[in-house]
Protein backbone atom coordinates (compact mmCIF):
# COMPACT_ATOMS: atom_id res chain seq x y z
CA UNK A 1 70.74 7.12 9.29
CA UNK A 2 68.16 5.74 6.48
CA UNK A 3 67.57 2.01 7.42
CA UNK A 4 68.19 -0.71 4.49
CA UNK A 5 65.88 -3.19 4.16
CA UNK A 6 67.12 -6.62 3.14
CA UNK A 7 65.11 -8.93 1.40
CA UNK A 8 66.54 -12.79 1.06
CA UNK A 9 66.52 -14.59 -2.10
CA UNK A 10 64.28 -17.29 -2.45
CA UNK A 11 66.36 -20.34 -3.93
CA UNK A 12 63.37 -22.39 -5.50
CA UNK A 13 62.12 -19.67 -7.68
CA UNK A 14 64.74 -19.52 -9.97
CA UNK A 15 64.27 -22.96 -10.74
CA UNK A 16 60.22 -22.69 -11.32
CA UNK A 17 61.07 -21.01 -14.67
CA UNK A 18 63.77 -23.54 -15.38
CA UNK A 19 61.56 -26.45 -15.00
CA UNK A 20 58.59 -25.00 -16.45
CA UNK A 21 60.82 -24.49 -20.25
CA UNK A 22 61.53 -28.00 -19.91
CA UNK A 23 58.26 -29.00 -19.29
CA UNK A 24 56.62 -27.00 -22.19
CA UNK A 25 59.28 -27.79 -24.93
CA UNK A 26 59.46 -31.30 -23.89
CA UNK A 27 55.56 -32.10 -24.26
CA UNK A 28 55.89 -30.06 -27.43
CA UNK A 29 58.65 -32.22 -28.87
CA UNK A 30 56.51 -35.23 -28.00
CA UNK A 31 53.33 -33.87 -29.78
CA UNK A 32 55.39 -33.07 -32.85
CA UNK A 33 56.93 -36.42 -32.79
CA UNK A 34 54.00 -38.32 -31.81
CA UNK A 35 52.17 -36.24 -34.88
CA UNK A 36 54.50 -37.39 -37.64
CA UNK A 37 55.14 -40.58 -36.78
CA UNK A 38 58.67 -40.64 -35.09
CA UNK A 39 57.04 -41.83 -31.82
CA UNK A 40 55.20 -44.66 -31.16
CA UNK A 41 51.65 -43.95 -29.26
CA UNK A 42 52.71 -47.12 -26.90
CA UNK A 43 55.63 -45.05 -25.40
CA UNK A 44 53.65 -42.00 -24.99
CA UNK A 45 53.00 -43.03 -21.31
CA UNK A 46 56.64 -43.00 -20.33
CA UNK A 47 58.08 -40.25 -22.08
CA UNK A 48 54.69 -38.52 -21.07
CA UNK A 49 56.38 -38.84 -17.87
CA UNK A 50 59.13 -35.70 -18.37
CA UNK A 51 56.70 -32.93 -19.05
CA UNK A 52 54.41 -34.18 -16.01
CA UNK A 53 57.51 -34.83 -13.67
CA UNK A 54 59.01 -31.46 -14.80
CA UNK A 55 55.38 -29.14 -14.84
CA UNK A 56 54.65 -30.40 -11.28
CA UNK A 57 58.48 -29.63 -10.00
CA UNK A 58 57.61 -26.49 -11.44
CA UNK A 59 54.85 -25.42 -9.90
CA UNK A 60 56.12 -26.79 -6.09
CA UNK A 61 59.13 -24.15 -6.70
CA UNK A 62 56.76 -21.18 -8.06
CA UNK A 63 54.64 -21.88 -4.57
CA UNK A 64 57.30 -22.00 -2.42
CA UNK A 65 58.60 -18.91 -4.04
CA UNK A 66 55.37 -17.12 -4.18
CA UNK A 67 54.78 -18.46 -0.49
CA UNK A 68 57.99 -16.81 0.53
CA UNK A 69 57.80 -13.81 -1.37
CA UNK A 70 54.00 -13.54 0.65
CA UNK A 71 55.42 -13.75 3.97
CA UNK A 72 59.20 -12.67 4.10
CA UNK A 73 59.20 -10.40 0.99
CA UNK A 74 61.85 -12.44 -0.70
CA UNK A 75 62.67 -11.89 -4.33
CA UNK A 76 62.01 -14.47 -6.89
CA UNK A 77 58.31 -13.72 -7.82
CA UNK A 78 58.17 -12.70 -11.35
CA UNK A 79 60.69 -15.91 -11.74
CA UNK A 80 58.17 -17.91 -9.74
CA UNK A 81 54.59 -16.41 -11.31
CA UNK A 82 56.58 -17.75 -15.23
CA UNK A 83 57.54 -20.49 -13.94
CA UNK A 84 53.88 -21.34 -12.35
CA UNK A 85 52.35 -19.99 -15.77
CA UNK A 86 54.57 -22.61 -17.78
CA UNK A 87 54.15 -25.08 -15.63
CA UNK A 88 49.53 -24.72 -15.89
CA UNK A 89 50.02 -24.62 -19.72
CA UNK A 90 52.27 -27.81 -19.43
CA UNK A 91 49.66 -29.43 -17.14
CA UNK A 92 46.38 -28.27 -18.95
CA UNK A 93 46.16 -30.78 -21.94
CA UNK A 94 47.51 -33.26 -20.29
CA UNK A 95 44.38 -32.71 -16.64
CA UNK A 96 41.68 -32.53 -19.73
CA UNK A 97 43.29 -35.68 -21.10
CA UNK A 98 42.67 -37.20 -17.86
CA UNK A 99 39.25 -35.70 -17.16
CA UNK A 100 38.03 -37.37 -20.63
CA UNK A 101 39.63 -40.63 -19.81
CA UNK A 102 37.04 -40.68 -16.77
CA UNK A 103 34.47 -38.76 -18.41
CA UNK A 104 33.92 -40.25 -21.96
CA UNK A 105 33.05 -43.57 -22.83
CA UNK A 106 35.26 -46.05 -22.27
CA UNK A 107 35.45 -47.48 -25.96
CA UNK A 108 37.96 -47.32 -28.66
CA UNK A 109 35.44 -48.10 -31.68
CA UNK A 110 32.18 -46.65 -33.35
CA UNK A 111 29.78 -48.10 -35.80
CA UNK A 112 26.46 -47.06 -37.25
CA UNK A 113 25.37 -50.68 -37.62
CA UNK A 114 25.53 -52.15 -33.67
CA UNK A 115 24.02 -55.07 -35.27
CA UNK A 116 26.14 -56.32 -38.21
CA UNK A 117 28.93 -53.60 -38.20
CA UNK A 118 31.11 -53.25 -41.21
CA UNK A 119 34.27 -55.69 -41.46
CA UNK A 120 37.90 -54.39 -41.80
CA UNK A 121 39.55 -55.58 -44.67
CA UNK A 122 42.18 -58.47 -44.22
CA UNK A 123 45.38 -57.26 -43.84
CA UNK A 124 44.46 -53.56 -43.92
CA UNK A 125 45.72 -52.39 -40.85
CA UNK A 126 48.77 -53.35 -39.61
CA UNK A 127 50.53 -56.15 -37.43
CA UNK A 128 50.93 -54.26 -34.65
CA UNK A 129 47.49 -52.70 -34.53
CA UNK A 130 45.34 -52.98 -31.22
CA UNK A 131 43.26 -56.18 -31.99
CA UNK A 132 39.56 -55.37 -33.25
CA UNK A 133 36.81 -56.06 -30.20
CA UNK A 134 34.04 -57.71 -32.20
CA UNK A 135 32.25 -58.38 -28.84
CA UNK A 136 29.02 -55.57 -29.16
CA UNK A 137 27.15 -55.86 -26.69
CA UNK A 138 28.59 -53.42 -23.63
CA UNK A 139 29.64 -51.43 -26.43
CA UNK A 140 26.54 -50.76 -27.61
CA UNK A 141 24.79 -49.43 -24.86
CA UNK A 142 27.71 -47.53 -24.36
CA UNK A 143 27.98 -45.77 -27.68
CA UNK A 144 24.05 -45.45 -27.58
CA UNK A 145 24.10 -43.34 -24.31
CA UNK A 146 26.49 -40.92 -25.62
CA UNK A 147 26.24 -40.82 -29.18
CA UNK A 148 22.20 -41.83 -29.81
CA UNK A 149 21.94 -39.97 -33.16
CA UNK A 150 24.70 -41.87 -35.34
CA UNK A 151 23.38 -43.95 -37.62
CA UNK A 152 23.93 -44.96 -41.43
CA UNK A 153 22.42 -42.63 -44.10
CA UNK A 154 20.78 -44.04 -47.55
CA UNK A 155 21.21 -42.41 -50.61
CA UNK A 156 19.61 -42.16 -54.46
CA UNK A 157 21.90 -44.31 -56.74
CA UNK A 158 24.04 -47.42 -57.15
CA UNK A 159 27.13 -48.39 -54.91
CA UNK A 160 29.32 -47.58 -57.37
CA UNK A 161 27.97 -43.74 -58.05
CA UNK A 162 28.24 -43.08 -53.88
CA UNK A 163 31.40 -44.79 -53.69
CA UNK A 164 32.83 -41.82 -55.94
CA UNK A 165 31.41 -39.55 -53.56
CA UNK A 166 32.61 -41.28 -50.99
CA UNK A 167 36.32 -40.82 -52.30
CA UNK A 168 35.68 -37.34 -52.89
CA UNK A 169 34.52 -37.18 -49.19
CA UNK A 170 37.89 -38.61 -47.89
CA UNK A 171 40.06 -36.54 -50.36
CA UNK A 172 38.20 -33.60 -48.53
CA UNK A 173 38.74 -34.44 -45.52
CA UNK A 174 42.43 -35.56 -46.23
CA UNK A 175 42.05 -38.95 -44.97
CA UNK A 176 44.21 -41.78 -46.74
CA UNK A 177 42.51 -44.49 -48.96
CA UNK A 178 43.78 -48.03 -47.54
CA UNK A 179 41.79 -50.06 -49.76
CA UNK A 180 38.61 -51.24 -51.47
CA UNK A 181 36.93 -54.37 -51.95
CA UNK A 182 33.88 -55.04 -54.76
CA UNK A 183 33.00 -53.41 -57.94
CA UNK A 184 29.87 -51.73 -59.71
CA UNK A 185 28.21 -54.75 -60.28
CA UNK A 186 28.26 -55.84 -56.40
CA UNK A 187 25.53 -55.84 -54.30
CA UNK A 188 28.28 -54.48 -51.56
CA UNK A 189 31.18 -52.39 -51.81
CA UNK A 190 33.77 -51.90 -49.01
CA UNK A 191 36.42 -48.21 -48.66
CA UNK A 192 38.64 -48.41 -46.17
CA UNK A 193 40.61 -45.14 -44.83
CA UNK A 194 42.96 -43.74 -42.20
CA UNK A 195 42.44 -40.54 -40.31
CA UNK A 196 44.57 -38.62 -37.62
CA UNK A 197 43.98 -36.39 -34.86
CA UNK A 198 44.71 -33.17 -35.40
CA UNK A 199 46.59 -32.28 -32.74
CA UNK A 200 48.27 -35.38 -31.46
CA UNK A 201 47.78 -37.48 -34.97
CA UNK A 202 45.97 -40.47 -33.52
CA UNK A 203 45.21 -42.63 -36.30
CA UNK A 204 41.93 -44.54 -36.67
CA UNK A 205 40.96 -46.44 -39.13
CA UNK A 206 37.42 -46.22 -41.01
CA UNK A 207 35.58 -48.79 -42.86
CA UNK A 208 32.78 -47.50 -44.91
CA UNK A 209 30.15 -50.07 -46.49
CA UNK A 210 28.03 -49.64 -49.44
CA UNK A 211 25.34 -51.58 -49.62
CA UNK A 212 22.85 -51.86 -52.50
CA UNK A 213 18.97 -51.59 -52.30
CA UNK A 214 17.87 -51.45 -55.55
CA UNK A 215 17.37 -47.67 -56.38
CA UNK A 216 19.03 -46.41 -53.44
CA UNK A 217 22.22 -46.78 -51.52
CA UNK A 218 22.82 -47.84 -47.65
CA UNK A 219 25.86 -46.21 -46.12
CA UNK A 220 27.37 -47.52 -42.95
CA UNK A 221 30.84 -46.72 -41.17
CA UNK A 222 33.21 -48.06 -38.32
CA UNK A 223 35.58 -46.34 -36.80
CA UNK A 224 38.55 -47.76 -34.50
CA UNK A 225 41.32 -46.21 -33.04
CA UNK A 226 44.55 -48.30 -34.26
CA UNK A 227 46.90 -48.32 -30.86
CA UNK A 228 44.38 -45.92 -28.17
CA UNK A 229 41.85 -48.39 -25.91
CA UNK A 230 39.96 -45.29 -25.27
CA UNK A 231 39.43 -42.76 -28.02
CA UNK A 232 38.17 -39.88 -26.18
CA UNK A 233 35.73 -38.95 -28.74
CA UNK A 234 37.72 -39.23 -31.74
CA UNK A 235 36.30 -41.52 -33.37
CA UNK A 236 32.29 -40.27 -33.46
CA UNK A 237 33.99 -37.28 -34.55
CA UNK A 238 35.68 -39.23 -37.55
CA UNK A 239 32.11 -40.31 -37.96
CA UNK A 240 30.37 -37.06 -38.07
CA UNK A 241 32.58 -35.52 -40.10
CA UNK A 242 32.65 -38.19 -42.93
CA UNK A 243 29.02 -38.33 -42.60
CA UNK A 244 28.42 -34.70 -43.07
CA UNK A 245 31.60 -34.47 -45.77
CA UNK A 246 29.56 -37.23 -47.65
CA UNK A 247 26.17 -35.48 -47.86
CA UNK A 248 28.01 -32.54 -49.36
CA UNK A 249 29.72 -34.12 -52.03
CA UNK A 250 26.24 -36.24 -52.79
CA UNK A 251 23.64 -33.06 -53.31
CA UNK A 252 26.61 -31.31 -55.06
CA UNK A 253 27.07 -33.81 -57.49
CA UNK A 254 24.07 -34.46 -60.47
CA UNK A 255 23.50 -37.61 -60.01
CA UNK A 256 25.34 -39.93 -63.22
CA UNK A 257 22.75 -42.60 -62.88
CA UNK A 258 19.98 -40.12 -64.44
């Protein structure tokens, strides 16, 4: 008589995949929400909570299924390895979120003048926006142990001929004009602009200052995340990018002052 072997049913791995949808979906939803403005980047922490909660309840079922399935053969690991794989690509932004909370400077603003940075304009950003730290002086050793190299860049030409480079710069990079202050004439013109993450769509907002030196132009910028009090990076990258954007749209322009 041919012997039957019975293997049990493990009760926590059908559950691993179950959890793991929820967890994925759910911090997908919030991204997508987050992105386009139906949810605020204040209540990120506690909705944040689901995914975690959920990814984490996942992964406790796929090792207990796994575990079983190891030692008493019981069924339930393919349910348990999707549910651990949904689960680690639930938890993986949201561990390197963490890691560059510890990791990267903890500062929510970046100027290339640590000295006299460039103002916001009044009433610019809104009511609700994180208040503006004008206090430099941790922030400055800071920003100048991680980002040394940023600094302003000076340019052939009047205010007024880099300031329409400068708009073409932010229409490049798809970043919103919020408003200007001064003219042609000035000695100092001031663009102020909005740019998102790409991923998330955390906004920041940029102040770029124009200041004139006879025959050439000075160009500094600020960045500050709106709502974040750490940016994890964001905004040197805002910085970069403008900065590089803005050297492109300078040598490919002839210069209208000649």
């Amino acid at each position: 008589m041919k012997r039957k072997y019975y293997r049990p049913q493990s009760h926590a791995a059908p559950w691993s995949p179950r959890f793991g949808w929820l967890a994925l979906l759910s911090l997908l939803v919030i991204i997508v929400l987050h992105h386009f403005g139906a949810l605020a980047t204040g209540k990120l922490p506690l909705v944040g909570l689901l995914p975690l909660i959920a990814a984490l309840i996942a992964l406790a079922c796929a090792a207990r299924g796994l575990y079983l399935l190891w030692t008493y053969g019981a069924k339930g690991g393919m349910a348990s390895l999707r549910g651990g794989i949904l689960a680690l690509l639930t938890l993986a932004p949201i561990t390197l979120a963490v890691g560059a909370w510890f990791y990267l400077p903890p500062i929510n603003q970046i100027s290339t003048d640590l000295v006299n940075p460039p103002a916001f304009l009044p009433g610019a950003r809104p009511a609700d926006a994180r208040p503006v730290d004008n206090n430099w002086a941790q922030q400055t050793a800071e920003q100048l142990a991680a980002w040394p190299q940023l600094g302003g860049l000076r340019y052939d030409g009047s205010p007024d001929t880099i300031a329409k480079a400068v708009l073409r710069a932010l229409e490049a990079l798809d970043w919103k004009v919020a408003g200007q202050r001064g003219k042609g004439e000035d000695t100092e013109l001031v663009i102020e602009a909005q740019a998102k993450t790409m991923i998330m769509g955390f906004i920041s907002d940029i102040v770029i200052r124009l200041q004139d030196e006879g025959d050439t132009t000075y160009v500094d910028v600020r960045s500050a995340s709106r709502y974040l009090p750490r940016d994890f990076g964001a905004n040197a990258r805002f910085v970069r990018q403008f900065m590089s954007e803005l050297d492109a749209q300078v040598w490919s322009t002839p210069d209208s002052d000649e």
